[in-house]
N, C-alpha and C. Protein backbone atom coordinates (compact mmCIF):
# COMPACT_ATOMS: atom_id res chain seq x y z
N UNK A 1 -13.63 17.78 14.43
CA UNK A 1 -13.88 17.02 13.19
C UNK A 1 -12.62 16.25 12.81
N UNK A 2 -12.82 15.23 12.48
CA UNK A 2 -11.55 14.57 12.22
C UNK A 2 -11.03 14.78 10.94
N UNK A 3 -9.81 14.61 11.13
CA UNK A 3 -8.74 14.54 9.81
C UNK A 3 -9.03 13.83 8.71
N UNK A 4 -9.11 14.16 7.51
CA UNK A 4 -9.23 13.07 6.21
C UNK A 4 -7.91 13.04 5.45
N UNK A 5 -7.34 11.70 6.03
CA UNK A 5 -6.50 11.37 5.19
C UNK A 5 -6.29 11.46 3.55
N UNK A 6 -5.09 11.40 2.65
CA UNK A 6 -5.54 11.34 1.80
C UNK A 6 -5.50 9.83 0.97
N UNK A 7 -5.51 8.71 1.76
CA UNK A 7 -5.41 7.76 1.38
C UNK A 7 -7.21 7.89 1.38
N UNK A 8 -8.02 8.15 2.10
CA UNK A 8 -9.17 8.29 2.16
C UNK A 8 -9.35 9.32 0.98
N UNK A 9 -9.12 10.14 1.17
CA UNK A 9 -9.21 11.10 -0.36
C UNK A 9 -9.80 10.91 -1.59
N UNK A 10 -7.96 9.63 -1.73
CA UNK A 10 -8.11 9.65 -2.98
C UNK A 10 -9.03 8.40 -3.36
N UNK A 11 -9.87 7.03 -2.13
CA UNK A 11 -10.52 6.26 -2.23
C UNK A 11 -12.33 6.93 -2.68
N UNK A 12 -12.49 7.97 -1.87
CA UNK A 12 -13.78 8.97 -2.48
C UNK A 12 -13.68 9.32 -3.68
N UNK A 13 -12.12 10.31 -3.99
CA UNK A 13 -12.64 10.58 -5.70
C UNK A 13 -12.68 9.54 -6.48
N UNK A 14 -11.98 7.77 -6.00
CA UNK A 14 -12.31 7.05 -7.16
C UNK A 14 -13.58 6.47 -7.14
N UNK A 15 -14.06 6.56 -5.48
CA UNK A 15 -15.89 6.23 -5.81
C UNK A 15 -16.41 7.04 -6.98
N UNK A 16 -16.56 7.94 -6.42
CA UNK A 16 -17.17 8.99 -7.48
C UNK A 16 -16.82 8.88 -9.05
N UNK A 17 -15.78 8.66 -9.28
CA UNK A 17 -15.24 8.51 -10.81
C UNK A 17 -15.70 7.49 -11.12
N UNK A 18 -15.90 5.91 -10.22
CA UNK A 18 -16.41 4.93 -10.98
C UNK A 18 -18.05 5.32 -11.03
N UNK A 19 -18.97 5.83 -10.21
CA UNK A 19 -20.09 5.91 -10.32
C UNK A 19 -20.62 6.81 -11.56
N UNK A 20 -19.89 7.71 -11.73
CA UNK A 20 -19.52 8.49 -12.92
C UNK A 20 -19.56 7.63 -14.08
N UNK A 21 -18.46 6.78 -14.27
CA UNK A 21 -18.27 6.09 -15.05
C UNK A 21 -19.67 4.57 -15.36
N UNK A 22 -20.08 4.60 -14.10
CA UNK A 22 -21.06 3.52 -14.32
C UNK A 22 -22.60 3.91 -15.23
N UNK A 23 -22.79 5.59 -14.46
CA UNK A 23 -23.98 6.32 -15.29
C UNK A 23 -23.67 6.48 -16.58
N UNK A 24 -22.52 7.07 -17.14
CA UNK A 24 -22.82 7.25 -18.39
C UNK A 24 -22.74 5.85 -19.51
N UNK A 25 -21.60 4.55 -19.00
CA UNK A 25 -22.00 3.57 -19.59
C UNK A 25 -24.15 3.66 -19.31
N UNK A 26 -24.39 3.42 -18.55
CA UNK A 26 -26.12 3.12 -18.54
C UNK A 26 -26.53 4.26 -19.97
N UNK A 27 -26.58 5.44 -19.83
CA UNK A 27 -26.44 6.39 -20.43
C UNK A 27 -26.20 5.75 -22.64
N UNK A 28 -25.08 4.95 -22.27
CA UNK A 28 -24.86 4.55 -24.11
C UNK A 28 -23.54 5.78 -23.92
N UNK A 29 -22.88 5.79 -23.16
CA UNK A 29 -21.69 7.03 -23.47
C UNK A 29 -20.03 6.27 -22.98
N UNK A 30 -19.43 6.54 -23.50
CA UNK A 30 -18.07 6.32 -22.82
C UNK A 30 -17.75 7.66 -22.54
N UNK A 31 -17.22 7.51 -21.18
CA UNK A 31 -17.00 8.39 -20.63
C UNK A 31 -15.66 7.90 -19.84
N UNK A 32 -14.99 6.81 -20.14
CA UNK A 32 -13.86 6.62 -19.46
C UNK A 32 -12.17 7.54 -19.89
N UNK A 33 -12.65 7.95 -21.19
CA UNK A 33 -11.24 9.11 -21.36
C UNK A 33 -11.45 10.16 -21.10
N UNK A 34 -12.61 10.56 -21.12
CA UNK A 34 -12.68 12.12 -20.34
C UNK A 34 -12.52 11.81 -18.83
N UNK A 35 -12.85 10.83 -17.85
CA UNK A 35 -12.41 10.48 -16.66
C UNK A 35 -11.57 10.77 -16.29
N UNK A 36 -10.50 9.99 -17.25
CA UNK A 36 -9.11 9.58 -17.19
C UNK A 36 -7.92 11.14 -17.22
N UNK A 37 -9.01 11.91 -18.30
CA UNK A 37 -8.39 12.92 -18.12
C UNK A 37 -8.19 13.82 -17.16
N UNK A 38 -9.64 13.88 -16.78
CA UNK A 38 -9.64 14.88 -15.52
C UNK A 38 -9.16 14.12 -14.10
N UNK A 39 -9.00 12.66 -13.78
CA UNK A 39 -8.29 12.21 -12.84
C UNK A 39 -7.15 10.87 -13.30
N UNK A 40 -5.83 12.44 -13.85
CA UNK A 40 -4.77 10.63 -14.14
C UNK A 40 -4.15 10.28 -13.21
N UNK A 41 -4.40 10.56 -12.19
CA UNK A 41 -3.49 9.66 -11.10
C UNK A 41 -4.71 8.04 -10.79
N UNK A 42 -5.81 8.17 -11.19
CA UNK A 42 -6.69 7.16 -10.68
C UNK A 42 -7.03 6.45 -12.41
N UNK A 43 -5.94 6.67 -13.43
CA UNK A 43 -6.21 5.86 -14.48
C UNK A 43 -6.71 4.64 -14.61
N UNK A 44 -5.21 4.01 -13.78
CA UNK A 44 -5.33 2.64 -13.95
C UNK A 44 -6.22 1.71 -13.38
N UNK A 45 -6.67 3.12 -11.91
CA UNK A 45 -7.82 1.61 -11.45
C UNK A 45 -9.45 2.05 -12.30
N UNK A 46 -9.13 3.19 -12.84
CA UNK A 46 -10.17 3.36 -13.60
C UNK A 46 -10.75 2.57 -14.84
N UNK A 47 -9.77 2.12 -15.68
CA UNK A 47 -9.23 1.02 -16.66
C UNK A 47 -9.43 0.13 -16.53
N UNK A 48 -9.17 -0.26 -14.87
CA UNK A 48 -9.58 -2.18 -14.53
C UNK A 48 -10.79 -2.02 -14.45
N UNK A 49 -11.57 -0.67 -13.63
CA UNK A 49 -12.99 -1.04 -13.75
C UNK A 49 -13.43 -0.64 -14.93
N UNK A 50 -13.24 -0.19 -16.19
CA UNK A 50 -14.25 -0.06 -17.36
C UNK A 50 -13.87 -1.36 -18.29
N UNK A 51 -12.57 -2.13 -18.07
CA UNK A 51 -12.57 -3.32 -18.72
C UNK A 51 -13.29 -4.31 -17.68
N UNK A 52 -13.55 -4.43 -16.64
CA UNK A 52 -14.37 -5.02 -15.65
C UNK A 52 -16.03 -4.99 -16.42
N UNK A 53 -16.21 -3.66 -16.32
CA UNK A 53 -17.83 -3.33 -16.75
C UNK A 53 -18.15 -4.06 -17.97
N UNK A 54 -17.26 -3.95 -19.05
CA UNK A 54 -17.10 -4.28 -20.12
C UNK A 54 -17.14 -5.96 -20.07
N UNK A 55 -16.37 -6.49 -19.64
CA UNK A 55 -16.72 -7.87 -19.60
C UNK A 55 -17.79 -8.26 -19.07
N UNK A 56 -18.17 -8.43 -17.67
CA UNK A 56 -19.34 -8.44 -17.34
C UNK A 56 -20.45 -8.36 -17.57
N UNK A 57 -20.73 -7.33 -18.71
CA UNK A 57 -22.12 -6.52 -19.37
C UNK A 57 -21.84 -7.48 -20.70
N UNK A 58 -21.12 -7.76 -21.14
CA UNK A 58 -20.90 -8.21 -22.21
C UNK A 58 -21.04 -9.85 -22.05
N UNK A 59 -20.83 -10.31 -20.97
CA UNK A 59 -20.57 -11.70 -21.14
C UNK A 59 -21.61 -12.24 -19.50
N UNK A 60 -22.47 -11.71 -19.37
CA UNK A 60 -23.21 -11.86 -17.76
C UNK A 60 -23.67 -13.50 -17.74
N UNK A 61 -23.49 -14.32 -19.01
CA UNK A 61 -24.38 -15.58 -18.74
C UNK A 61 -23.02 -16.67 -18.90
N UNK A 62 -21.93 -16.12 -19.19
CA UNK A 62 -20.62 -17.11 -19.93
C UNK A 62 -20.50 -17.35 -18.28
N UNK A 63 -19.96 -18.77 -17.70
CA UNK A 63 -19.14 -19.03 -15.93
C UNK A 63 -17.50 -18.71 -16.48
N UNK A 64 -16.96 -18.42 -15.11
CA UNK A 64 -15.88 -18.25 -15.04
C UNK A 64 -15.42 -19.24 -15.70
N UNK A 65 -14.26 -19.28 -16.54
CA UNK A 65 -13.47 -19.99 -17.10
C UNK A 65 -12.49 -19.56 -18.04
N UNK A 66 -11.37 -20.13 -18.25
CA UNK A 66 -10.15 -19.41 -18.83
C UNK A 66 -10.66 -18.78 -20.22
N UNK A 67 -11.29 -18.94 -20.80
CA UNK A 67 -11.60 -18.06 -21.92
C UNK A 67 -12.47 -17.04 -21.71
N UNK A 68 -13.17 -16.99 -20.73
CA UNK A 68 -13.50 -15.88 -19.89
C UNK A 68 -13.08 -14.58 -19.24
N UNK A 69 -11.88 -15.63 -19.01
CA UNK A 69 -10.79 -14.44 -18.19
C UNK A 69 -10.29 -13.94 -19.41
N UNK A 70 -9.90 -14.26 -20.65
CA UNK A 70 -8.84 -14.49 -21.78
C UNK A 70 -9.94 -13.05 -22.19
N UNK A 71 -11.30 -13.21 -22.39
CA UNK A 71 -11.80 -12.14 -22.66
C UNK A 71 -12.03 -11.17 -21.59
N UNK A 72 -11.87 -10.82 -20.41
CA UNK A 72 -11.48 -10.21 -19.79
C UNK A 72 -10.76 -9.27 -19.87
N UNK A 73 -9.08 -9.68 -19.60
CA UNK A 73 -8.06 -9.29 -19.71
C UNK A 73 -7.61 -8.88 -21.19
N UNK A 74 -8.59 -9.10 -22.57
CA UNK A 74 -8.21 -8.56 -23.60
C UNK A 74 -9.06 -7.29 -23.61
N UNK A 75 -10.57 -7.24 -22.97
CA UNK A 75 -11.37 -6.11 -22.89
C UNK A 75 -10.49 -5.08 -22.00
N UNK A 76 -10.21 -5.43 -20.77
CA UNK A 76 -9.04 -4.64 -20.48
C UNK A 76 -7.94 -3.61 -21.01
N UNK A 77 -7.01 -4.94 -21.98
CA UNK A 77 -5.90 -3.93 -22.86
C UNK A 77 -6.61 -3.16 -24.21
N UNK A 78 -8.01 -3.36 -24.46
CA UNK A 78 -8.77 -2.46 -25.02
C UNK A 78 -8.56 -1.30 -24.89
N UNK A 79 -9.36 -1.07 -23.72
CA UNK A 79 -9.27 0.36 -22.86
C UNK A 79 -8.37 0.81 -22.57
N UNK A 80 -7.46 0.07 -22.08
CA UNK A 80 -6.17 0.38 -22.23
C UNK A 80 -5.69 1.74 -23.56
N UNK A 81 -5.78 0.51 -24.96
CA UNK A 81 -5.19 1.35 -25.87
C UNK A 81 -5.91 2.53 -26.50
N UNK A 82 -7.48 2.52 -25.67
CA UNK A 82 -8.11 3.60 -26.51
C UNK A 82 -7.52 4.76 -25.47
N UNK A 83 -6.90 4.84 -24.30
CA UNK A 83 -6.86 6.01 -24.01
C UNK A 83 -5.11 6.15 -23.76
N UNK A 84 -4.11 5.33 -24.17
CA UNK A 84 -2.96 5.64 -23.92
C UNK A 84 -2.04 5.07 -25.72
N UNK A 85 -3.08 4.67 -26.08
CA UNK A 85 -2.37 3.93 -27.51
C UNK A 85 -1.26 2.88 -27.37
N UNK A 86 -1.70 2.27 -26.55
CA UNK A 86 -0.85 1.10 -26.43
C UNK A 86 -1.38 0.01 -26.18
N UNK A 87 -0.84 -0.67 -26.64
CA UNK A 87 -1.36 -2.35 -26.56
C UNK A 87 -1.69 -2.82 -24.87
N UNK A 88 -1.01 -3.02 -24.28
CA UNK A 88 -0.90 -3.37 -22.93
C UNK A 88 -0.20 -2.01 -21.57
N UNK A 89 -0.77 -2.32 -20.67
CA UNK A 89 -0.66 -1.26 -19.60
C UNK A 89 0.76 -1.77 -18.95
N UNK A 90 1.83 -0.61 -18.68
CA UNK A 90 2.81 -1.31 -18.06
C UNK A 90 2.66 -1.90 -16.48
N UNK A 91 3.55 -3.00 -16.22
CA UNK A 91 3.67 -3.43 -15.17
C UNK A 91 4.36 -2.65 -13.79
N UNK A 92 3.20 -2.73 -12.86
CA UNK A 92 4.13 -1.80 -11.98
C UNK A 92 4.58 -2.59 -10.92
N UNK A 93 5.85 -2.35 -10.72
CA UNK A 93 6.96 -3.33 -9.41
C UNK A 93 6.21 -3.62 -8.52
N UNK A 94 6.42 -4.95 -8.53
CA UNK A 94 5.88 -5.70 -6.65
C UNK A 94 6.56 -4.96 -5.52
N UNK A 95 6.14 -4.57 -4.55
CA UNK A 95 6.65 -3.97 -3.45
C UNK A 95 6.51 -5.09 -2.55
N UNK A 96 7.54 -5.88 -2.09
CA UNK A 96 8.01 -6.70 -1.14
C UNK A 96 8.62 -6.47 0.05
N UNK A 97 8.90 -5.61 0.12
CA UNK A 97 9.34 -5.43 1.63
C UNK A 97 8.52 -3.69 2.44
N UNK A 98 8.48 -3.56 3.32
CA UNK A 98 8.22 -2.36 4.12
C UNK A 98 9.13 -1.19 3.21
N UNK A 99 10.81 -1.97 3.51
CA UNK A 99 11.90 -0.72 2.83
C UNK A 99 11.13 -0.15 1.22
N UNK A 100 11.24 -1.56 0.69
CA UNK A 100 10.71 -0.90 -0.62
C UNK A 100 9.60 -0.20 -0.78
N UNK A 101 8.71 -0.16 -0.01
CA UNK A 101 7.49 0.47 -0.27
C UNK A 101 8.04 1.93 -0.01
N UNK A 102 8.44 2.30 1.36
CA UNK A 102 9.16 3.74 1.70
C UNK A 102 9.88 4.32 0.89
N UNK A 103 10.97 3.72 -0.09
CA UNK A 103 11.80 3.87 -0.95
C UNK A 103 10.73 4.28 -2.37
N UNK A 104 10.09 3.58 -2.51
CA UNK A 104 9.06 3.89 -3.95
C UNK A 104 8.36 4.97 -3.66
N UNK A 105 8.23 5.42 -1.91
CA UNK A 105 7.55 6.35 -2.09
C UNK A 105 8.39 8.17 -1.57
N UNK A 106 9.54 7.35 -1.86
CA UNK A 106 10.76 8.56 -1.95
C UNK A 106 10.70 9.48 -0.41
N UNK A 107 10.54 8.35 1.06
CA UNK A 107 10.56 8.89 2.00
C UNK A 107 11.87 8.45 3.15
N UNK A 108 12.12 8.98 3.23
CA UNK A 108 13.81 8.52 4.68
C UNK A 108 13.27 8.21 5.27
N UNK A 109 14.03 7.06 6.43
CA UNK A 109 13.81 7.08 7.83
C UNK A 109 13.67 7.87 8.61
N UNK A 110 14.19 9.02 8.56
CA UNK A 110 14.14 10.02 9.48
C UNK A 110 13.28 10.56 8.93
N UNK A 111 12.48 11.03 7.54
CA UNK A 111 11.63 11.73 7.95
C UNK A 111 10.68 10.64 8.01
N UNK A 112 10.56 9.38 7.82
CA UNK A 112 9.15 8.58 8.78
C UNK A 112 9.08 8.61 10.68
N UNK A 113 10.43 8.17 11.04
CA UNK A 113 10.58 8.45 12.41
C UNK A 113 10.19 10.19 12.52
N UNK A 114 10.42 10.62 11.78
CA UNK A 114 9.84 12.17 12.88
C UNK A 114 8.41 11.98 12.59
N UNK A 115 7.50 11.96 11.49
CA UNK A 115 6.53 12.35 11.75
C UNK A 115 5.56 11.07 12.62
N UNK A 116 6.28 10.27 12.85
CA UNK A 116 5.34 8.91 13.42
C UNK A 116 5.85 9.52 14.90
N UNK A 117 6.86 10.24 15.61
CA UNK A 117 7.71 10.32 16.94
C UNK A 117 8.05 8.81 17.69
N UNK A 118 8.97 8.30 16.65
CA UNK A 118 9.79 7.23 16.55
C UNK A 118 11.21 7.50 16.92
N UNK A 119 11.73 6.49 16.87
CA UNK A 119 13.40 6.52 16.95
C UNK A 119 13.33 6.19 15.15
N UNK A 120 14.55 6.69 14.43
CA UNK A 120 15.12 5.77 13.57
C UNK A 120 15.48 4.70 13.84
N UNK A 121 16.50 4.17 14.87
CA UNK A 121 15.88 2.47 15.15
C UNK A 121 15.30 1.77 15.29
N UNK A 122 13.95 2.56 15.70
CA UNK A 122 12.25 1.67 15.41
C UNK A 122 12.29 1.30 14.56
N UNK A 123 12.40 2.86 13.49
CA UNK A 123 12.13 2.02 11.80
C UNK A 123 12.91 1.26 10.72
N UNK A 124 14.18 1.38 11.04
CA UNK A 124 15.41 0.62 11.11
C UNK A 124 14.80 -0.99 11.49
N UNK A 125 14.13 -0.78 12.17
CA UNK A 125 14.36 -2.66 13.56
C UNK A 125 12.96 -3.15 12.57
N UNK A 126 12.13 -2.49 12.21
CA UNK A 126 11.14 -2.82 11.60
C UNK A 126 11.35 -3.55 10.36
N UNK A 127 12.14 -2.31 10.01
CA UNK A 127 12.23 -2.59 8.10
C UNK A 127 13.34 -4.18 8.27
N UNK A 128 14.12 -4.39 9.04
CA UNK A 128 14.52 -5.46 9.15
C UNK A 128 13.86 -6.31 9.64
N UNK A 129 12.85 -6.35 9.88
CA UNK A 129 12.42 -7.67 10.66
C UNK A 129 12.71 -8.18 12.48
N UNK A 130 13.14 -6.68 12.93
CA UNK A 130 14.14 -6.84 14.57
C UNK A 130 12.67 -7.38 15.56
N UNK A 131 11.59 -6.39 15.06
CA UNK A 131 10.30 -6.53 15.62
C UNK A 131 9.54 -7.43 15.30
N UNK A 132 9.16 -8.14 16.39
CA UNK A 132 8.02 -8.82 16.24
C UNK A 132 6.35 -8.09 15.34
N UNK A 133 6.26 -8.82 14.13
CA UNK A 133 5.09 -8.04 13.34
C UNK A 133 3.63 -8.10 13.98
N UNK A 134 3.54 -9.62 15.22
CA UNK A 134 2.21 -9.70 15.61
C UNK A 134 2.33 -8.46 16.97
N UNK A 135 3.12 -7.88 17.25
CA UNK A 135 3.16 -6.82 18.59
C UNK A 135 3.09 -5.38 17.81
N UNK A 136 2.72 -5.12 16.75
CA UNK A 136 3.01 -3.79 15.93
C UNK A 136 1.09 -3.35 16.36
N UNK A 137 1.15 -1.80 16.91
CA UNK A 137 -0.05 -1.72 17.23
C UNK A 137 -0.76 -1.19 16.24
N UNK A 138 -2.23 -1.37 16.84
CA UNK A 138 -3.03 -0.57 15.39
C UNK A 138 -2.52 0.26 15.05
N UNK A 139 -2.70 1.34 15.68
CA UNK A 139 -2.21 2.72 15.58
C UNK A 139 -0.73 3.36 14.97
N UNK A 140 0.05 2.17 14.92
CA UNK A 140 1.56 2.33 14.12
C UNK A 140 1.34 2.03 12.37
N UNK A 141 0.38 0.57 12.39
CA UNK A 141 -0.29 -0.09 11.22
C UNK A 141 -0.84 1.31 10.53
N UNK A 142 -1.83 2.07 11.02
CA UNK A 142 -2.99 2.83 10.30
C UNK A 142 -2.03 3.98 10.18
N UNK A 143 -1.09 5.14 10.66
CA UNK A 143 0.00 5.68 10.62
C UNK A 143 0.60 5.43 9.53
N UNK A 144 1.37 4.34 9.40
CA UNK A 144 2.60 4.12 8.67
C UNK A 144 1.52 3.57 7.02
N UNK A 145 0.65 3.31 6.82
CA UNK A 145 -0.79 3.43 5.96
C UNK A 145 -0.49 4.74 5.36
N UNK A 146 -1.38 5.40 6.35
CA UNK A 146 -1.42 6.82 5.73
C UNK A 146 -0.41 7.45 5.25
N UNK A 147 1.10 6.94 5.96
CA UNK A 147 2.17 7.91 5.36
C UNK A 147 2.80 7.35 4.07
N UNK A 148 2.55 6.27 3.94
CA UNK A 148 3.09 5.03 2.74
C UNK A 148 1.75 5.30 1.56
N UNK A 149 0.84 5.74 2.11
CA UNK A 149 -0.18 5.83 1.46
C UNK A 149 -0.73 4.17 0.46
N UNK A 150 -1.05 3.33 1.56
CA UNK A 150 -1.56 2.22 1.52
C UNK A 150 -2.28 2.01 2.73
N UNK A 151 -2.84 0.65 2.67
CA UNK A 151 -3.81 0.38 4.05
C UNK A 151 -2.97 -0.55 5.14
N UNK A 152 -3.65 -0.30 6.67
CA UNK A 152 -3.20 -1.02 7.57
C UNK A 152 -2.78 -2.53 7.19
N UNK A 153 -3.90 -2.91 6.55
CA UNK A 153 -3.74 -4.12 6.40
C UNK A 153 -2.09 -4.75 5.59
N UNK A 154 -2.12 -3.53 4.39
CA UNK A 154 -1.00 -4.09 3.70
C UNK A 154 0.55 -3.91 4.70
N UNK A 155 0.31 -2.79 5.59
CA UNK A 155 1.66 -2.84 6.18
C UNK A 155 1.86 -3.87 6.88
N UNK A 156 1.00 -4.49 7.46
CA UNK A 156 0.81 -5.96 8.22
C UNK A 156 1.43 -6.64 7.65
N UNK A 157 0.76 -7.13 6.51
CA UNK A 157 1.64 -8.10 5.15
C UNK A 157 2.97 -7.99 5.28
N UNK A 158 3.33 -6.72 5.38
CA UNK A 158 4.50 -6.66 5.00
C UNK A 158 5.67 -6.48 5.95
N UNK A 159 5.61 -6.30 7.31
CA UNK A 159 5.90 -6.35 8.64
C UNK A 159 5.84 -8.12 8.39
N UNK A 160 5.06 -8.58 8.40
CA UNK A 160 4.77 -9.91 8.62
C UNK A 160 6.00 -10.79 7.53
N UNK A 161 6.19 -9.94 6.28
CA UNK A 161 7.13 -10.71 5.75
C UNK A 161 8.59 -10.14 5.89
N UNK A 162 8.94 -9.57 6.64
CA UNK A 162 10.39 -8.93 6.63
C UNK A 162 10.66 -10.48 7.71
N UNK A 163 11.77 -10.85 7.02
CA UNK A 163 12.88 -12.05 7.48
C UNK A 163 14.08 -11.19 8.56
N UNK A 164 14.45 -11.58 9.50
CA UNK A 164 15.64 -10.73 10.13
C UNK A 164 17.00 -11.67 9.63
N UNK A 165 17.78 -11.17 9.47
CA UNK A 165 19.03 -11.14 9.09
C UNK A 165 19.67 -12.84 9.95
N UNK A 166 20.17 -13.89 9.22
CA UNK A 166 20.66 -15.18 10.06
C UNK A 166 21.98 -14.47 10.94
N UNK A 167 21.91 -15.51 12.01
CA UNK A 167 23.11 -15.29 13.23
C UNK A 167 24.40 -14.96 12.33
N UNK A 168 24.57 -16.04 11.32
CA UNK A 168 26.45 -15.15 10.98
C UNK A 168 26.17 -14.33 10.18
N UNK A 169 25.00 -13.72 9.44
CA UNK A 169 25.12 -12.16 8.84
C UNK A 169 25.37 -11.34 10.09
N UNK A 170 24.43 -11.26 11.15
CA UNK A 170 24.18 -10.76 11.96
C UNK A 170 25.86 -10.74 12.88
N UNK A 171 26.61 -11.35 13.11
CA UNK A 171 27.94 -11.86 13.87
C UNK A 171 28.63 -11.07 12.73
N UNK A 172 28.70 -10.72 10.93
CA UNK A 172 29.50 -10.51 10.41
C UNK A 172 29.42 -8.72 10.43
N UNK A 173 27.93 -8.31 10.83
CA UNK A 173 27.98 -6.63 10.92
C UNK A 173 27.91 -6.30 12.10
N UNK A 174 28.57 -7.39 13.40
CA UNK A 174 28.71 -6.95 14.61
C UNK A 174 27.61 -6.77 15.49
N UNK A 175 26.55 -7.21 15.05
CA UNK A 175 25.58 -7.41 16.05
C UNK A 175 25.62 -8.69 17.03
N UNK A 176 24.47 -8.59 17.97
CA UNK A 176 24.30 -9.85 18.69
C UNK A 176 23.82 -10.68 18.18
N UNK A 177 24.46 -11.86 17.84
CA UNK A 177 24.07 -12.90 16.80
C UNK A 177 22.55 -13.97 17.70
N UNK A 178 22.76 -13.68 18.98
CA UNK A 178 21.51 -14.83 19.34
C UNK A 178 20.54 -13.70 19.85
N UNK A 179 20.37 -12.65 19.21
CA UNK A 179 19.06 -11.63 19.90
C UNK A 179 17.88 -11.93 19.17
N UNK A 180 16.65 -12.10 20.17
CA UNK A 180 15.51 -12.48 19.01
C UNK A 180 14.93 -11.34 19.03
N UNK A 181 13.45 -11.22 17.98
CA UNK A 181 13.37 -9.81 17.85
C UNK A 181 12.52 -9.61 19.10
N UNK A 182 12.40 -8.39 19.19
CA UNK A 182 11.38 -7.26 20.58
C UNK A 182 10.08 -7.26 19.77
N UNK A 183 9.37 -7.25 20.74
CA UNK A 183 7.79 -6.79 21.13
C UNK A 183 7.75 -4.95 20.61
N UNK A 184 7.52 -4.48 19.87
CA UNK A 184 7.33 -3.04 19.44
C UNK A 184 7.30 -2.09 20.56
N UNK A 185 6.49 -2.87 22.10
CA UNK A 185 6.83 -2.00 23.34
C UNK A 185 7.98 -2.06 23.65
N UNK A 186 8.90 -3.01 23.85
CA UNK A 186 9.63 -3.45 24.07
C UNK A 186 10.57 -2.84 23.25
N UNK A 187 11.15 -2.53 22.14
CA UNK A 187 11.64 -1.89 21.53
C UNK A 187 11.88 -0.14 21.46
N UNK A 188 10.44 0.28 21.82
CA UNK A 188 10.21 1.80 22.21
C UNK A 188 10.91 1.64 23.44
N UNK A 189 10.39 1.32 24.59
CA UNK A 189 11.67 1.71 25.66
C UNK A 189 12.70 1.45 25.71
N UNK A 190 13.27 0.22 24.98
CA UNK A 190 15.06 0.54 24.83
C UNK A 190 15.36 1.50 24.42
N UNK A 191 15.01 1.90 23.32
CA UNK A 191 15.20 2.78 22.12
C UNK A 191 15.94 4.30 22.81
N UNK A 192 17.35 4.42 22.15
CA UNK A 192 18.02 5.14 22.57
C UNK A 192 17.96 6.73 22.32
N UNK A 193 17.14 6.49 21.09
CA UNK A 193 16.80 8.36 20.23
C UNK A 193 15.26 8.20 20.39
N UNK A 194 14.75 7.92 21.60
CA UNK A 194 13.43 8.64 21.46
C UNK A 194 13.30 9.10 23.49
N UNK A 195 13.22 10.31 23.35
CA UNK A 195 12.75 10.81 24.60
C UNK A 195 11.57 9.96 25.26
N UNK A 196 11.61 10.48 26.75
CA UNK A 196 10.82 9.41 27.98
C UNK A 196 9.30 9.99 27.89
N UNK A 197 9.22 11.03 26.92
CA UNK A 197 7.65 11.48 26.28
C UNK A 197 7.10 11.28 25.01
N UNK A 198 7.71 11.04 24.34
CA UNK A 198 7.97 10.14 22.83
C UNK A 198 7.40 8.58 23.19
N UNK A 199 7.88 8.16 24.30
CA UNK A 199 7.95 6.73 24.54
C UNK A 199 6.54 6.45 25.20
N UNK A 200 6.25 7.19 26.18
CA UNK A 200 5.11 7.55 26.89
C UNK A 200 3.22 7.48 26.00
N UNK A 201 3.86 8.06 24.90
CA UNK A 201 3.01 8.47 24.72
C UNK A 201 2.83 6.87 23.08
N UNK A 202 3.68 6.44 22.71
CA UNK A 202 3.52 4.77 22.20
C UNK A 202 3.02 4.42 23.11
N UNK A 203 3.56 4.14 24.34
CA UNK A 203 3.10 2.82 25.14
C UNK A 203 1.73 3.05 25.76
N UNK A 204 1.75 4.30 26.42
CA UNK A 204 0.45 4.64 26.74
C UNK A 204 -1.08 4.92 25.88
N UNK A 205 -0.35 4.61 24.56
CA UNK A 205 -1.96 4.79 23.53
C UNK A 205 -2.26 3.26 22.53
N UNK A 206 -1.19 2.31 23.56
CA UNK A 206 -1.93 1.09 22.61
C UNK A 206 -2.96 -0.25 23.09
């Protein structure tokens, strides 16, 4: 039987919480703070969908248009303040790079390289941009997902936007200033901290 992630997890209990949440609106009930209570880690997307429901049900014949949205996004900080007493929901940081995402989610390199059976210079070469992002295999994508606890797709994004370092940064911390980046295979077999079964077993499963 296969493994259930808990990025999968926690995407089921928020089915369930919004369907929850959809019956008892039908129902004539709010039921979005008792939700909220019994699942606060899934507040906020709980919030977008009962200010979602809320507009929608409320406004099904108005077309999109900025006063639309304007009521939207005020039905929103509604809900908002009925269950946290505050006007508006805080903003949570853009995660722009691979590093930052790992960092927000309070994990080292080393312990991502161990549990992926990486080198730290994989993830090192990554988080810089050393690797080519279109050679990154599924299977590193859906991995580094689950351990970041986001989707393949977004690590893509974000592989895809790591910039590598220009020739005289690169010349000023002693690297090879004209190296372009490696192919992710290509990188596993240089790779100096990962054993010839470590390596084997990347190259042979992509």
């Amino acid at each position: 039987m296969p493994k259930i992630s808990k990025a999968q997890m926690r995407r089921d209990e928020l089915l369930r919480a919004k369907l929850d949440l959809v019956a008892a609106r039908e129902r004539g009930q709010d039921a979005l703070v008792p939700l909220v209570t019994q699942h606060p880690a899934l507040a906020g997307d709980l919030i977008d969908f009962s200010a979602a429901l809320t507009a929608t049900s409320a406004y099904t014949n108005v077309e999109l248009s900025t006063e639309s949205e304007a009521i939207a996004m005020q039905a929103r900080e509604r809900a908002f303040a009925a269950v946290f007493g505050a006007a508006t929901p805080p903003t949570a940081p853009a995660i722009a790079s691979l590093k930052a995402l790992r960092q927000a989610r309070r994990l080292s390199m080393p312990a991502i390289a161990i549990r992926l059976g990486l080198g730290v210079d994989i993830v090192s070469a990554l988080e810089a941009g050393r690797i080519r992002a279109a050679s990154a295999p599924d299977r590193l994508l859906r991995s580094l997902g689950e351990l970041l606890d986001t989707t393949a797709d977004q690590i893509a994004a974000l592989l895809s936007s790591q910039v590598a370092p220009s020739p005289a940064l690169r010349r000023g911390r002693g690297e090879v200033a004209n190296a372009e980046p490696l192919d992710f295979a290509e990188a596993v077999r240089l790779s100096p901290e990962m054993s010839e079964g470590a390596k084997a077993d990347w190259l042979e499963a992509r």
